[in-house]
C-alpha atoms as a PDB file:
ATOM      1  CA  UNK A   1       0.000   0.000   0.000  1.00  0.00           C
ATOM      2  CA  UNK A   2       1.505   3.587  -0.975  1.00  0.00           C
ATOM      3  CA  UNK A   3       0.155   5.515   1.958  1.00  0.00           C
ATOM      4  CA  UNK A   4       2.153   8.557   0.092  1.00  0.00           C
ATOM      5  CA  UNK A   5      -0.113   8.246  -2.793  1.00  0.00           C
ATOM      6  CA  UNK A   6      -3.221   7.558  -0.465  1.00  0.00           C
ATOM      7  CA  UNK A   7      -2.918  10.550   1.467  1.00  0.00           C
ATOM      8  CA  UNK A   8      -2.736  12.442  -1.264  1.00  0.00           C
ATOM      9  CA  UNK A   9      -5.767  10.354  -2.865  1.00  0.00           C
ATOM     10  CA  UNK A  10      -8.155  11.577  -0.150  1.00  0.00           C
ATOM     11  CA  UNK A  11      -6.319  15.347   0.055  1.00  0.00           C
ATOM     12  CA  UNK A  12      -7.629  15.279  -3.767  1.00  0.00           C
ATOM     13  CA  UNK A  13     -11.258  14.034  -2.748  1.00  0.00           C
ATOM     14  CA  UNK A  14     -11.507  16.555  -0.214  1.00  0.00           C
ATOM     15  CA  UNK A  15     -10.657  19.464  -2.512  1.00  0.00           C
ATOM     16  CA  UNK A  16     -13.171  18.077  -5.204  1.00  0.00           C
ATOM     17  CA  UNK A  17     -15.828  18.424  -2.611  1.00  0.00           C
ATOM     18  CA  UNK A  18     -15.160  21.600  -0.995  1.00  0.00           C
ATOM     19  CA  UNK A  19     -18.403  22.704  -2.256  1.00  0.00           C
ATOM     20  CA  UNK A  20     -20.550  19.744  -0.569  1.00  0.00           C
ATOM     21  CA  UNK A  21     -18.541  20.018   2.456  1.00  0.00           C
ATOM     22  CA  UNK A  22     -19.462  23.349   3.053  1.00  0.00           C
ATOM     23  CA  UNK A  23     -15.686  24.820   2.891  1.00  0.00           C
ATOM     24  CA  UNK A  24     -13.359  26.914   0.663  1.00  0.00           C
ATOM     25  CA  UNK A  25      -9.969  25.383   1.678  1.00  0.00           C
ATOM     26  CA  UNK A  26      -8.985  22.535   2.684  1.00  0.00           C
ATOM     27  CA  UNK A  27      -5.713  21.384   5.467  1.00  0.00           C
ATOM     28  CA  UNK A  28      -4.040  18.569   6.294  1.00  0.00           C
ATOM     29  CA  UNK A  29      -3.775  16.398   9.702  1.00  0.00           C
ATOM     30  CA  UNK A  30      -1.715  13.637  11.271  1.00  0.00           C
ATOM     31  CA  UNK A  31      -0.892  11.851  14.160  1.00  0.00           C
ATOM     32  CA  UNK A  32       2.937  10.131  14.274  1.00  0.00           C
ATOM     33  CA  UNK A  33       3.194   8.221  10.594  1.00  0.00           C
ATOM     34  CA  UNK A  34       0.175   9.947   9.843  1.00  0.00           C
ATOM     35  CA  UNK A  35       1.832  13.598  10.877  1.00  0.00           C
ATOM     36  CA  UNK A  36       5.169  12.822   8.446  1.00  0.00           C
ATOM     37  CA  UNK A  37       2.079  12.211   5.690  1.00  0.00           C
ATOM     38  CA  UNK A  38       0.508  15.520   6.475  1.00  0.00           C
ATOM     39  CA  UNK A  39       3.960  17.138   6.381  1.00  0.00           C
ATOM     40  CA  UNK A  40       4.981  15.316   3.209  1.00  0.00           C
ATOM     41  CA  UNK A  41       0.932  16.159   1.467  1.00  0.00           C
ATOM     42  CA  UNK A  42       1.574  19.429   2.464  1.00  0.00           C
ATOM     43  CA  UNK A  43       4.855  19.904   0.632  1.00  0.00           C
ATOM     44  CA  UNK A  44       3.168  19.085  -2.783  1.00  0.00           C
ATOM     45  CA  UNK A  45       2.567  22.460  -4.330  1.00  0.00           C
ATOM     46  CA  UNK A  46       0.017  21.259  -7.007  1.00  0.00           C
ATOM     47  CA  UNK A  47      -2.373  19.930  -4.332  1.00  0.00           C
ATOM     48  CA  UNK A  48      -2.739  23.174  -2.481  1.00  0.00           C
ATOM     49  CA  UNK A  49      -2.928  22.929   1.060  1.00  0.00           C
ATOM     50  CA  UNK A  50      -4.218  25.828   3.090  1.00  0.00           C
ATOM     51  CA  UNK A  51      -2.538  24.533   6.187  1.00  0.00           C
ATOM     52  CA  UNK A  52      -0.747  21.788   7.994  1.00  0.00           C
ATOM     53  CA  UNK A  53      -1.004  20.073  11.358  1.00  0.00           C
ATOM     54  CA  UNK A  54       1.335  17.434  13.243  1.00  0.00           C
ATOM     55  CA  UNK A  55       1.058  15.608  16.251  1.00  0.00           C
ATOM     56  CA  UNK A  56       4.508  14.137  17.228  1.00  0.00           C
ATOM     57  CA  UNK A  57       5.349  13.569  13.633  1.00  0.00           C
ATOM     58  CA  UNK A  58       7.851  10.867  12.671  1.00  0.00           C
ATOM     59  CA  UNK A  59       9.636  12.590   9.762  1.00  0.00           C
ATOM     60  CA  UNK A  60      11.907   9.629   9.342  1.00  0.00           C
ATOM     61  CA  UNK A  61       9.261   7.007   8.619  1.00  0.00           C
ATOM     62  CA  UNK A  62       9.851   7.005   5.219  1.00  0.00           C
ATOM     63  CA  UNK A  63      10.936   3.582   4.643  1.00  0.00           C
ATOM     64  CA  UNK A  64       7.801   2.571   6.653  1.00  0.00           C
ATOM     65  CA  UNK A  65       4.906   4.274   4.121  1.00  0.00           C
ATOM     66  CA  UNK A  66       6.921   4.251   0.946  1.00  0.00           C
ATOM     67  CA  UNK A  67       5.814   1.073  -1.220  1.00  0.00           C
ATOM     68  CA  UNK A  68       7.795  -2.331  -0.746  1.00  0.00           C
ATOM     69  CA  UNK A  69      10.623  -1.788  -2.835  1.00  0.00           C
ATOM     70  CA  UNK A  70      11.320   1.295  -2.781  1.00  0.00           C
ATOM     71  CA  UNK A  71      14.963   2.270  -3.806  1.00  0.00           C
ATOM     72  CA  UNK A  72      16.902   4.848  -2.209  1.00  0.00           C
ATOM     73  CA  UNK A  73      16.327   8.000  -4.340  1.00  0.00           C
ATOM     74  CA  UNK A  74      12.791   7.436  -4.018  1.00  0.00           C
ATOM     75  CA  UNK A  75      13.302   7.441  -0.088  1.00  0.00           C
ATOM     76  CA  UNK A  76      15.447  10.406  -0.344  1.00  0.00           C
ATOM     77  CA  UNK A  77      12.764  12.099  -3.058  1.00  0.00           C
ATOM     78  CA  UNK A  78       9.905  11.584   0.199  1.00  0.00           C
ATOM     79  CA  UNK A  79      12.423  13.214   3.171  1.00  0.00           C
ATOM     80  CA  UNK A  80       9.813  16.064   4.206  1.00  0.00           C
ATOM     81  CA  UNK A  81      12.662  18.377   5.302  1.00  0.00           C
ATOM     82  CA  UNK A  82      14.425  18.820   2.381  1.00  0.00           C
ATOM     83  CA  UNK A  83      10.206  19.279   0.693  1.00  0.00           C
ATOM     84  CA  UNK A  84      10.036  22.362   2.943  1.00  0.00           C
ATOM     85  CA  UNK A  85      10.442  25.616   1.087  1.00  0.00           C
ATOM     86  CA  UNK A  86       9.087  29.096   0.532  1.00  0.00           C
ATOM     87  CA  UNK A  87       5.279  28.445   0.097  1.00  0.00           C
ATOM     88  CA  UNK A  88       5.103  25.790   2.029  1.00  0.00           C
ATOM     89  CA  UNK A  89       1.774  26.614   4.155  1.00  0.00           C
ATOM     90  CA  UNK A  90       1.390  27.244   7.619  1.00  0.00           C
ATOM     91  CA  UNK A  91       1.751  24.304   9.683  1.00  0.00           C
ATOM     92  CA  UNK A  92       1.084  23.851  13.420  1.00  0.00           C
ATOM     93  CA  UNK A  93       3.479  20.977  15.376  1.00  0.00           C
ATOM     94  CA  UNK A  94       2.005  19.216  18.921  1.00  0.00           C
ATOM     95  CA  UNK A  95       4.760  17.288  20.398  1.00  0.00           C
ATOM     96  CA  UNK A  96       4.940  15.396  24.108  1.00  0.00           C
ATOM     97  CA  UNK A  97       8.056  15.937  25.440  1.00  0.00           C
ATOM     98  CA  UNK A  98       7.899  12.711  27.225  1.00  0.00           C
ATOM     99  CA  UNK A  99       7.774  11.164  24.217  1.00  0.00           C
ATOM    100  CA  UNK A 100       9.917   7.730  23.908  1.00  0.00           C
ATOM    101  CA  UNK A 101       8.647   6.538  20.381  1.00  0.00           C
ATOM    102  CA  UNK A 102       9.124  10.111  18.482  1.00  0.00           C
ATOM    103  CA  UNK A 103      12.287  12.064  20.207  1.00  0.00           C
ATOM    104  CA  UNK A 104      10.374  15.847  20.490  1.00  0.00           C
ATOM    105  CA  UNK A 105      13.585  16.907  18.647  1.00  0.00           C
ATOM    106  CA  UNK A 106      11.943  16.112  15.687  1.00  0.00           C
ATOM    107  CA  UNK A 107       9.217  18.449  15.540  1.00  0.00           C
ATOM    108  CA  UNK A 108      12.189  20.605  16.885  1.00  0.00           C
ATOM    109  CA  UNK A 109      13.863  20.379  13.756  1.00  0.00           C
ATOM    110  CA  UNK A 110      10.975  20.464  11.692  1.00  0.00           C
ATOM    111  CA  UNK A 111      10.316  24.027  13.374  1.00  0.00           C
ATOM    112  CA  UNK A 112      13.896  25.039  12.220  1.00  0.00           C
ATOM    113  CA  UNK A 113      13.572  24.225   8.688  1.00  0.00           C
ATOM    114  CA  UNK A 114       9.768  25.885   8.420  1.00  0.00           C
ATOM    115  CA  UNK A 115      11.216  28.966  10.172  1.00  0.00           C
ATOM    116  CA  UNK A 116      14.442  28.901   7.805  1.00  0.00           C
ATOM    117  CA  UNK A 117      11.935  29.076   5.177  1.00  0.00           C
ATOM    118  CA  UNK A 118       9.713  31.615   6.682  1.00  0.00           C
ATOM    119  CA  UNK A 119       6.800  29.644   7.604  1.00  0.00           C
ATOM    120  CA  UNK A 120       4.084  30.903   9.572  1.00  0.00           C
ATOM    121  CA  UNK A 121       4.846  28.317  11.533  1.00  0.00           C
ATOM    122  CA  UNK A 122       4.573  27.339  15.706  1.00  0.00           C
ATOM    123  CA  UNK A 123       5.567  24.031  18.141  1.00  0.00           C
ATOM    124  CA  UNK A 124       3.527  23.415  20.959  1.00  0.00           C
ATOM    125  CA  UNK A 125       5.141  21.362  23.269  1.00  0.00           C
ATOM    126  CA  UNK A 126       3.782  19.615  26.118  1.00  0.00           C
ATOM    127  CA  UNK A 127       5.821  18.872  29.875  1.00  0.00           C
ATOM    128  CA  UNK A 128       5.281  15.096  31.026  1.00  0.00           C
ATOM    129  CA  UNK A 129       2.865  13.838  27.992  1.00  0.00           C
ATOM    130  CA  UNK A 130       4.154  10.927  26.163  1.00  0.00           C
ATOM    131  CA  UNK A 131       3.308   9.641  22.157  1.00  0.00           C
ATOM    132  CA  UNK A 132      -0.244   9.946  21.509  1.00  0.00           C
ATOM    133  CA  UNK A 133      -0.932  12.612  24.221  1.00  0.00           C
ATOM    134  CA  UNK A 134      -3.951  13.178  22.679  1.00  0.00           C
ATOM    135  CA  UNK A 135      -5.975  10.522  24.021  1.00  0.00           C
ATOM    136  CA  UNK A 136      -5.831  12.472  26.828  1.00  0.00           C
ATOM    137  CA  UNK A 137      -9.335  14.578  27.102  1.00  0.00           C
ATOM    138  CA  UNK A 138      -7.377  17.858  29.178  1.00  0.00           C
ATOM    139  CA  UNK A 139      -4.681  17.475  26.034  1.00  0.00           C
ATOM    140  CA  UNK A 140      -6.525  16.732  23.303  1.00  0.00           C
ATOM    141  CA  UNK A 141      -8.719  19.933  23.731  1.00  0.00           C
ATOM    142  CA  UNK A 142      -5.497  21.856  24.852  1.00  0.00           C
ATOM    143  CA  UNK A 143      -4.068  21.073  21.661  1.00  0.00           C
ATOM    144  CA  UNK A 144      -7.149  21.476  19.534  1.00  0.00           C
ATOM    145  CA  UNK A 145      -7.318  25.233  21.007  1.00  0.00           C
ATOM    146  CA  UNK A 146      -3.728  26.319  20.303  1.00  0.00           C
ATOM    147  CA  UNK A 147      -4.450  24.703  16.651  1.00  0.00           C
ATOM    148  CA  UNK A 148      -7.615  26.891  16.235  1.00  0.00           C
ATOM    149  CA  UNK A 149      -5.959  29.933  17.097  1.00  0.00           C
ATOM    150  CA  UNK A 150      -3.357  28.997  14.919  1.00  0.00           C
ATOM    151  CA  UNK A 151      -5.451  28.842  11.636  1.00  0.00           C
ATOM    152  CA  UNK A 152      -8.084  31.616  12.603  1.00  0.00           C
ATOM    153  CA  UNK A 153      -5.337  34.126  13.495  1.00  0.00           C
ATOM    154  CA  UNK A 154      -2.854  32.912  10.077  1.00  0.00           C
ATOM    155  CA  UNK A 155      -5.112  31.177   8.128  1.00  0.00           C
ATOM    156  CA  UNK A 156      -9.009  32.603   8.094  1.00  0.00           C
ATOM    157  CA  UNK A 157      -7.781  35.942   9.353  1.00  0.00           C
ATOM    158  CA  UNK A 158      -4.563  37.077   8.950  1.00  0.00           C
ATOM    159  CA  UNK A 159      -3.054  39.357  11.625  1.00  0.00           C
ATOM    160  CA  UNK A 160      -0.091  40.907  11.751  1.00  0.00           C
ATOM    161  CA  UNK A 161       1.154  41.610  15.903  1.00  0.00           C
ATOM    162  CA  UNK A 162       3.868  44.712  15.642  1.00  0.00           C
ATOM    163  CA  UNK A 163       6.805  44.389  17.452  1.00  0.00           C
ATOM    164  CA  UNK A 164       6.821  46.044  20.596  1.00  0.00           C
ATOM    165  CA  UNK A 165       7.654  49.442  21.089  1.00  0.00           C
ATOM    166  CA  UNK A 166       8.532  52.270  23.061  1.00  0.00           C
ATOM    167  CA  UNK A 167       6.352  54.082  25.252  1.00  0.00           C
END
């Protein structure tokens, strides 16, 4: 199963139903594996993503999605890092920093790269919550919240915040 090509299957679906679904853009969402496929869906230009969100995204799992078989340039062509560039839309990152299956550095350096590009971009990281903090009630809303503000504030309505100044 290509869950590269899947995800961006459904992203495809979505778009050619905005009108029945009652939206005018459309994001993309995932949790772990699922968060590298939202980064990686997000990072192809043609498809058109208004926004991205990942939760504790394992940017590395390429091997693990990618089609049996798979040789190395293809692995290489799927590395969601070296995908990020100018254009790239705004993406929110949720990471545990308790978390033993996804190091938080990851979203870390995700950050780095999306700000190098300059990405409207944020990390929200969370003390003492491990992988798939989520399933957490308290956390999951927490999370959903910061992600909200996120898109209403640089997605739905852009807002620039001036830098302080004197008084």
């Amino acid at each position: 199963l290509d869950q590269v090509a899947d995800a961006a299957t459904q992203f495809q679906w979505a778009k050619a139903h905005m009108s029945e679904l009652g939206v005018d853009r459309v994001g993309v969402v995932g949790y772990s594996a699922g968060g590298y496929l939202a980064l990686y869906t997000a990072s192809r230009k043609e498809l058109g993503a208004a926004a991205c969100v990942a939760y504790y995204a394992a940017p590395e799992v390429a091997r693990a999605v990618m089609p049996a078989g798979s040789d190395d340039a293809a692995l290489h062509a799927t590395n969601v890092r070296d995908r990020i560039q100018a254009g790239y839309p705004p993406t929110v990152l949720h990471h545990g920093l308790a978390d033993v299956t996804v190091p938080p550095e990851n979203s870390l350096k995700t950050l780095e790269v999306l700000r190098a590009a300059k990405v409207a971009s944020e990390l929200h990281t969370y003390a003492n919550v491990p992988h798939v903090f989520d399933e957490h009630v308290e956390m999951a809303e927490m999370a959903a919240h910061m992600t909200d503000f996120f898109l209403d504030r640089v997605v739905l309505h852009p807002k620039t915040y001036p830098p302080f100044g004197a008084r």
